[in-house]
Protein backbone atom coordinates (compact mmCIF):
# COMPACT_ATOMS: atom_id res chain seq x y z
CA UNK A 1 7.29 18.09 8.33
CA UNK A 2 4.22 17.44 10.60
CA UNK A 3 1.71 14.95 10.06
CA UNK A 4 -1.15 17.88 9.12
CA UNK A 5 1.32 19.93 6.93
CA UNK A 6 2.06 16.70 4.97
CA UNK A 7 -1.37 15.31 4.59
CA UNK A 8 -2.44 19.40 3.40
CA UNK A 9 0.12 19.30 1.01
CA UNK A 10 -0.89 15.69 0.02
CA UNK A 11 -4.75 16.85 -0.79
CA UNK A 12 -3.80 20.20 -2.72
CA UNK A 13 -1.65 18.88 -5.28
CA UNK A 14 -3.07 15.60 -5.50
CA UNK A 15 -5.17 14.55 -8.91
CA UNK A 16 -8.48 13.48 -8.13
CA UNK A 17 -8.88 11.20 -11.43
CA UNK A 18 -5.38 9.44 -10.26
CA UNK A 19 -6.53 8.81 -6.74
CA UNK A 20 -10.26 7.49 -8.02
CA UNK A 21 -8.18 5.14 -10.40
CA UNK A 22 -6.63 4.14 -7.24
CA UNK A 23 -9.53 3.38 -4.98
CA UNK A 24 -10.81 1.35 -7.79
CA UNK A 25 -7.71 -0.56 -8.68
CA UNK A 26 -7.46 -0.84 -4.53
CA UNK A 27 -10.66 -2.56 -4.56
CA UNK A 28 -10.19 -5.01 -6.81
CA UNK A 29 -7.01 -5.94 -5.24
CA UNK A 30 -8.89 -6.12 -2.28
CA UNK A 31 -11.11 -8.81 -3.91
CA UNK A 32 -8.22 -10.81 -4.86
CA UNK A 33 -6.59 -10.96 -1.51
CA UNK A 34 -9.78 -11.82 0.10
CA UNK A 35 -9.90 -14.89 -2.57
CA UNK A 36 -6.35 -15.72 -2.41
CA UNK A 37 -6.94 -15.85 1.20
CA UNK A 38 -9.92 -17.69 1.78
CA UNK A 39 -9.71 -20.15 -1.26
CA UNK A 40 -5.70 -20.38 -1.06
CA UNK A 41 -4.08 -20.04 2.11
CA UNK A 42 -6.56 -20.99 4.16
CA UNK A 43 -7.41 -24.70 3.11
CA UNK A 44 -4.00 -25.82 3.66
CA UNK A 45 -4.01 -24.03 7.24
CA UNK A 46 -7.22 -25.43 8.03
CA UNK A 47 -6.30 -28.91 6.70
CA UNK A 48 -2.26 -28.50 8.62
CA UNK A 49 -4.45 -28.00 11.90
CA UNK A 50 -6.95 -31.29 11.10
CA UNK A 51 -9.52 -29.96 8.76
CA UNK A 52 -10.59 -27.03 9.95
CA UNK A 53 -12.78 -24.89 7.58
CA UNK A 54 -11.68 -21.28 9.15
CA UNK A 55 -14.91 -19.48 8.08
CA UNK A 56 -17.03 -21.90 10.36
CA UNK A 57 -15.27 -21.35 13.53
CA UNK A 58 -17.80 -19.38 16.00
CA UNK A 59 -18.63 -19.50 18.94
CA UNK A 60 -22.59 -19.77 19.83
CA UNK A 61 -22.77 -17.33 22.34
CA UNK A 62 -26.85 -17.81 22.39
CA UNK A 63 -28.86 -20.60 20.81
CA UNK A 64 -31.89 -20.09 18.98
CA UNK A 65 -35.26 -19.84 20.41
CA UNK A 66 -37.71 -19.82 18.11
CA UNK A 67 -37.85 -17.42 15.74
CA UNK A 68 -34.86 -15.78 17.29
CA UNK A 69 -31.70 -16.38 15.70
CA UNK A 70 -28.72 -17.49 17.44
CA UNK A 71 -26.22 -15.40 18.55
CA UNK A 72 -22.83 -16.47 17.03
CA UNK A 73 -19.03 -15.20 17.55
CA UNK A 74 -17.62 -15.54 14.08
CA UNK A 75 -14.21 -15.69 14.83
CA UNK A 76 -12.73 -17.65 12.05
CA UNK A 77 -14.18 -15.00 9.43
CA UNK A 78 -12.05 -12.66 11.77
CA UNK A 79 -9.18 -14.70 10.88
CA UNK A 80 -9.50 -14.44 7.15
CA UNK A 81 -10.29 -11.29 7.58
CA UNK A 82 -7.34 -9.87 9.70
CA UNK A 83 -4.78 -12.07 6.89
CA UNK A 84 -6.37 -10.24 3.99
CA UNK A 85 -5.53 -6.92 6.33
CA UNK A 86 -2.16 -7.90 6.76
CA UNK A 87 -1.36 -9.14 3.00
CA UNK A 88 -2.97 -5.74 1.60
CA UNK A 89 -0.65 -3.67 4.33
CA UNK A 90 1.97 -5.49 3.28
CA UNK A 91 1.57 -4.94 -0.65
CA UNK A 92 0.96 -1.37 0.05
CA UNK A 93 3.83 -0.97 1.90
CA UNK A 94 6.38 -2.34 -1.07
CA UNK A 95 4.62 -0.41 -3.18
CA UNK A 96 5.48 2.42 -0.93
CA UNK A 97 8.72 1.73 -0.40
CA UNK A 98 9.54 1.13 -4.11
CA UNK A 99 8.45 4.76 -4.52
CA UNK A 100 10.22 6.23 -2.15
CA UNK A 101 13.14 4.37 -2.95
CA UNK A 102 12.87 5.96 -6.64
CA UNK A 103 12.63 9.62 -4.90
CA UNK A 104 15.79 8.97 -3.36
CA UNK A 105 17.54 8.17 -6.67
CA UNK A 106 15.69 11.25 -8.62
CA UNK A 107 16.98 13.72 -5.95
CA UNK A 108 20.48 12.20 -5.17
CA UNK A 109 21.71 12.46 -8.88
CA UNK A 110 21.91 15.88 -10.03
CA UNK A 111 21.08 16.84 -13.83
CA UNK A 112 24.23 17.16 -15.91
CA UNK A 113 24.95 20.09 -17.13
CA UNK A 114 23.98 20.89 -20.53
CA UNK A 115 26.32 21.70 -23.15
CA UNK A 116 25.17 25.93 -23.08
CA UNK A 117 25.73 25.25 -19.27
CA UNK A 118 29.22 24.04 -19.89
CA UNK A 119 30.24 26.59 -22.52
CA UNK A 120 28.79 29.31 -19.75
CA UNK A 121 30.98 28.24 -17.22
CA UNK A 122 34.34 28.16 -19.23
CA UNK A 123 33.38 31.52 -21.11
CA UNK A 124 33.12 32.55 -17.49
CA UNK A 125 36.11 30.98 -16.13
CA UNK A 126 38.32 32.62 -18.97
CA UNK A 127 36.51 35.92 -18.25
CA UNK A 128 37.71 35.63 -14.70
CA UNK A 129 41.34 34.33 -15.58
CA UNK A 130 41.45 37.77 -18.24
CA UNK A 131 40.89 40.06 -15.43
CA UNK A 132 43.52 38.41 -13.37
């Protein structure tokens, strides 16, 4: 299945509400990663590499003059920033795999046949065996 085929198939049959519910729930995850980041995983980085507070590393590319404000390379927010990325992508990919992992199992095991099924199937098996 193509990419476009997939993603049009995706947008016609998807709910709206349950996606909305989504981007909210998303972005309130996001929230938590950024804290768990910034107030949990970084402090003990910072403090394993002598201290460092990652959300003041920059680089001044331009001091101030004046009333002109310096020019700064932020890198360390980068840092957080690009760990909350990869946390998130990571999260969303279990979940994803979870779910796919639960497709499998719904379209490898066949429904049973129900009991009219079964009774069907030997009323037609003696049928056949009469005829014989």
């Amino acid at each position: 299945m193509s990419l476009l085929s997939e993603f049009k198939a995706f947008a016609v049959k998807g709910n709206v509400v349950d996606m909305a519910v989504g981007i909210i729930i998303g972005a309130a995850f996001g929230k938590i990663v950024s804290s768990f980041v910034g107030d949990v995983i970084m402090p003990p980085i910072g403090l394993l590499i002598g201290g460092v507070d990652f959300s003041d590393l920059a680089v001044t590319l331009k001091a101030a003059e004046g009333a002109t404000p310096a020019v700064v390379l932020s890198y360390g927010k980068f840092i957080q920033t690009v760990l909350d990325f990869l946390i998130v992508a990571f999260a969303i990919f279990m979940g994803v795999k979870a779910i796919n992992r639960l497709k499998r199992e719904e379209a490898a095991a066949p429904p049973a046949p129900t009991v009219d099924q079964e009774l069907l199937t030997e009323i037609r098996d003696l049928l056949k065996n009469q005829q014989k």
